[in-house]
C-alpha atoms as a PDB file:
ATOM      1  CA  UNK A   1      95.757 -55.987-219.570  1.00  0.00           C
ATOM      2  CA  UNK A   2      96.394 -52.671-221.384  1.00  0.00           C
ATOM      3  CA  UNK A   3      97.953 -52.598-224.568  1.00  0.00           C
ATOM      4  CA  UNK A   4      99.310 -49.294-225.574  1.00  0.00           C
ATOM      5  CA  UNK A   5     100.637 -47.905-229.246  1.00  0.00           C
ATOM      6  CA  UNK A   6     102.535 -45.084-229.429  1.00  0.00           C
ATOM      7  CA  UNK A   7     102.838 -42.986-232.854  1.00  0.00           C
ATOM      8  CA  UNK A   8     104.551 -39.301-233.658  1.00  0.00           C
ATOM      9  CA  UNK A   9     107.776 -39.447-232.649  1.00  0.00           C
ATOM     10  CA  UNK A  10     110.803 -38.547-235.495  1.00  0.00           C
ATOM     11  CA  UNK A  11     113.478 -36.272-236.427  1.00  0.00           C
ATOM     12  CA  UNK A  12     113.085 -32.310-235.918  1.00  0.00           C
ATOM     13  CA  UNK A  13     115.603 -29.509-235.551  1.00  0.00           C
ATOM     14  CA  UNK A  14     116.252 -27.574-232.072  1.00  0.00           C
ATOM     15  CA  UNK A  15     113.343 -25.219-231.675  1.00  0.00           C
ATOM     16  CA  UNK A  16     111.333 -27.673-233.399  1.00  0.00           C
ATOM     17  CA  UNK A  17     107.980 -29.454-232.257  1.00  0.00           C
ATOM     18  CA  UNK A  18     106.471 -32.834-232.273  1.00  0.00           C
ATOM     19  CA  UNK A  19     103.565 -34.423-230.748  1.00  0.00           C
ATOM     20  CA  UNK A  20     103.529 -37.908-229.897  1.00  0.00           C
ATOM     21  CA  UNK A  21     100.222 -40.000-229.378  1.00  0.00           C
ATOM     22  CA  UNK A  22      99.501 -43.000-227.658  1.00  0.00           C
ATOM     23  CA  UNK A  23      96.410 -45.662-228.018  1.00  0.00           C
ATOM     24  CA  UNK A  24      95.316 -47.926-225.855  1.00  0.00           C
ATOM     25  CA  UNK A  25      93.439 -51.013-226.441  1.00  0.00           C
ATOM     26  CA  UNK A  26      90.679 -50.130-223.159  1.00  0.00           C
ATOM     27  CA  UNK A  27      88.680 -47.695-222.203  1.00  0.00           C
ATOM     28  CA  UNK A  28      90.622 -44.677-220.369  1.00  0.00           C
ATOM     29  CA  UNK A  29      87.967 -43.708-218.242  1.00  0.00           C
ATOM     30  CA  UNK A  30      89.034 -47.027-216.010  1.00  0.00           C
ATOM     31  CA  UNK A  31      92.821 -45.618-215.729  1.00  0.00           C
ATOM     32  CA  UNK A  32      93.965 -43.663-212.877  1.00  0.00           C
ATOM     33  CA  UNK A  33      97.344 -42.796-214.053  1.00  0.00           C
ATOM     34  CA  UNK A  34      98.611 -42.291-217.814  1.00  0.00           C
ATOM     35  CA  UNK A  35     101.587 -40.493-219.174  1.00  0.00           C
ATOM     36  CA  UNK A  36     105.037 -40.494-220.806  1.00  0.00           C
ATOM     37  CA  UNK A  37     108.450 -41.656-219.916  1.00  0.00           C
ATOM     38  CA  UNK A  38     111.738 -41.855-221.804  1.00  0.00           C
ATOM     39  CA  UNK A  39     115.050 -42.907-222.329  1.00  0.00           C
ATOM     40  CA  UNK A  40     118.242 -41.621-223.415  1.00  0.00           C
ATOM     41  CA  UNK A  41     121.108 -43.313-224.194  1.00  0.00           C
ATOM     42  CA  UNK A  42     122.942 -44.554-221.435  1.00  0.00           C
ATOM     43  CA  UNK A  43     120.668 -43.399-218.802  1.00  0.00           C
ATOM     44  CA  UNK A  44     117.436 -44.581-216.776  1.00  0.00           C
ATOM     45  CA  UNK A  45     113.865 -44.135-217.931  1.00  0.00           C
ATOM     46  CA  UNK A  46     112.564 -40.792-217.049  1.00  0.00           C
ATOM     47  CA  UNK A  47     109.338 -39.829-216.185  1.00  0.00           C
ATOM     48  CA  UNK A  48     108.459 -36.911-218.687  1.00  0.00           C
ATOM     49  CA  UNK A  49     104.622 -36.606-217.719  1.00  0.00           C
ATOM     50  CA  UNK A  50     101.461 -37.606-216.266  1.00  0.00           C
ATOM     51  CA  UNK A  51      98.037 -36.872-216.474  1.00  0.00           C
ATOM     52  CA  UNK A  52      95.314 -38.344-213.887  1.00  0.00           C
ATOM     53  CA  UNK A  53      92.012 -39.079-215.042  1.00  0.00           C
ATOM     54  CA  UNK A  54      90.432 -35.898-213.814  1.00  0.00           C
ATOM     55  CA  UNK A  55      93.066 -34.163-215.454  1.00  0.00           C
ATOM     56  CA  UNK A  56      95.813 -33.222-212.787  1.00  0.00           C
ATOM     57  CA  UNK A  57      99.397 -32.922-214.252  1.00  0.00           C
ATOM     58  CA  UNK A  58     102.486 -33.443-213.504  1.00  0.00           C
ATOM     59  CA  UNK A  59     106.101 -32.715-215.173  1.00  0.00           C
ATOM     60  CA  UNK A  60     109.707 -33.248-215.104  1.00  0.00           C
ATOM     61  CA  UNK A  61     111.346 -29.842-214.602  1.00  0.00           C
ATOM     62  CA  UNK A  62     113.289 -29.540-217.397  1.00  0.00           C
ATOM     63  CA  UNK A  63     110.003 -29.966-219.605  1.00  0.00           C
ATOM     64  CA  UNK A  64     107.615 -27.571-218.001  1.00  0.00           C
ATOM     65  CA  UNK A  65     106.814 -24.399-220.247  1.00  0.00           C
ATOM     66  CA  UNK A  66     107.747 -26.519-223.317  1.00  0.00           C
ATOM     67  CA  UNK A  67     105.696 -29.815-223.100  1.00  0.00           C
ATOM     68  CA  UNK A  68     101.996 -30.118-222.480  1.00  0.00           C
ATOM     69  CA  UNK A  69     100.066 -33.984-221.767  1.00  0.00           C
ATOM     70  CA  UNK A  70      97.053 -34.301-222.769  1.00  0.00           C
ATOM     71  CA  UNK A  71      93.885 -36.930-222.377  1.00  0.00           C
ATOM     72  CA  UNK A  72      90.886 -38.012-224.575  1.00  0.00           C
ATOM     73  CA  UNK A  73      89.012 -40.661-222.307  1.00  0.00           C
ATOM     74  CA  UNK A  74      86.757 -40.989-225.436  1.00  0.00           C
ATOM     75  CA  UNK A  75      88.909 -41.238-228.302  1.00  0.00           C
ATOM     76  CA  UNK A  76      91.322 -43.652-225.458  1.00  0.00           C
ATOM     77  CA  UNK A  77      94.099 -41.713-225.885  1.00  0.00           C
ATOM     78  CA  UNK A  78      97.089 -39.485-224.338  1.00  0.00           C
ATOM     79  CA  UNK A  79      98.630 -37.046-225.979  1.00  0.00           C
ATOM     80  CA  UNK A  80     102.547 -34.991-225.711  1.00  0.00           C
ATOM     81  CA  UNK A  81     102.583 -32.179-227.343  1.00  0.00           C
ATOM     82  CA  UNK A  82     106.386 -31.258-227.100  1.00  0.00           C
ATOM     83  CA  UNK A  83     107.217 -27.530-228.609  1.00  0.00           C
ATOM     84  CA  UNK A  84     111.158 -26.111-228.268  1.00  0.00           C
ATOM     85  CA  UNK A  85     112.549 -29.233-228.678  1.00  0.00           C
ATOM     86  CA  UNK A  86     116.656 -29.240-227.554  1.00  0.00           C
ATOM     87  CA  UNK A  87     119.227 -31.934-228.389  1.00  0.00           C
ATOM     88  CA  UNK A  88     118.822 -33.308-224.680  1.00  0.00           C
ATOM     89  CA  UNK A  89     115.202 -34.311-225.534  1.00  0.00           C
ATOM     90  CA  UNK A  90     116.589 -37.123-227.705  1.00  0.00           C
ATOM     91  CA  UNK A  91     115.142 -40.134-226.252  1.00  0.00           C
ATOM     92  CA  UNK A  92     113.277 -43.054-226.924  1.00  0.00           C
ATOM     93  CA  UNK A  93     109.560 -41.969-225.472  1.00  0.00           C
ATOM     94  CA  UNK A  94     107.377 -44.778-223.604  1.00  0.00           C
ATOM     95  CA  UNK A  95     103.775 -44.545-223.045  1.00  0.00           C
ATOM     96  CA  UNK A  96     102.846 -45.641-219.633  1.00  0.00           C
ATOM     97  CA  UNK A  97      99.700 -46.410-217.842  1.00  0.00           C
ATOM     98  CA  UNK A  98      98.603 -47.744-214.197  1.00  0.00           C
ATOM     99  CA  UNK A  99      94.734 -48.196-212.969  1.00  0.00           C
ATOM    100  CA  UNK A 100      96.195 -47.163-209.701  1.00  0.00           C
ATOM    101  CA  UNK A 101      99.206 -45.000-207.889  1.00  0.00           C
ATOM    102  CA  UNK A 102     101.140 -48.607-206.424  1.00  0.00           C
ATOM    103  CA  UNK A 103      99.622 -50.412-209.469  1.00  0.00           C
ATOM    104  CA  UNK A 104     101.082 -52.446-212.470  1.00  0.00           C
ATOM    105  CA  UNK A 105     102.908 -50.679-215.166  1.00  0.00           C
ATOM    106  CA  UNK A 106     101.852 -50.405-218.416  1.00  0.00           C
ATOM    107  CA  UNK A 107     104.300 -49.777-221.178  1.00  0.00           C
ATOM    108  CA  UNK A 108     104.114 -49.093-224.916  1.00  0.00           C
ATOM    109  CA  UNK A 109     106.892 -50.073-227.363  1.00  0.00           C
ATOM    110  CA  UNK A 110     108.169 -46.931-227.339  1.00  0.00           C
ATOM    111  CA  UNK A 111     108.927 -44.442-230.285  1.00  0.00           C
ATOM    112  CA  UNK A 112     112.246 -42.771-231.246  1.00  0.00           C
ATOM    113  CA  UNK A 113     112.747 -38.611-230.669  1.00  0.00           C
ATOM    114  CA  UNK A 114     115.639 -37.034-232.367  1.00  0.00           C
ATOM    115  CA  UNK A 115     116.519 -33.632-231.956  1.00  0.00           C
ATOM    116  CA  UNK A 116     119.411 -32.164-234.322  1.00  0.00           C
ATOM    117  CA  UNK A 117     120.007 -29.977-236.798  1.00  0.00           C
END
């Protein structure tokens, strides 16, 4: 079991940045796979980005350039650092974590992103 806690998310004008973190309750050195999703209104969670645990990343298109991930296996944590924030990044953001590729999902409770001005 994995417990993860996300923090950072708010409200921030277009251009804006924000960087969200996430905690989780075991050591990160053990998990393959950790990253963010999120969810708009009325549309499917999103993967946003991953980051394996020797580093390799991976992002949705429309965030490349603008978002980084980021992972501390000591401190347990992953980080999104999200810079030029538009309206269409509004979304509830999940932290998500799996000890393998075809393994269980972990999921945090999420934490609200609003971009407007």
């Amino acid at each position: 079991q994995v417990q993860l806690v996300e923090s950072g998310g708010g409200l921030v004008q277009p251009g804006g940045s924000l960087r969200l973190s996430c905690a989780a309750s075991v050591s990160t050195f053990r998990i393959y796979l950790m990253g963010w999703y999120r969810q708009a209104p009325g549309k499917q969670r999103e993967l946003v980005a991953t980051i394996t645990v020797t580093g390799s990343t991976n992002y949705e298109d429309s965030v490349k350039g603008r978002f980084t991930v980021s992972r501390d296996n000591v401190e347990n944590t992953v980080t999104l650092q999200m810079n030029s924030l538009k309206p269409e990044d509004t979304a509830i953001y999940y932290c998500n974590a799996r000890y393998s590729i075809a393994g269980v999902n972990y999921w945090g409770h999420g934490t609200q992103v609003t971009v407007a001005s």
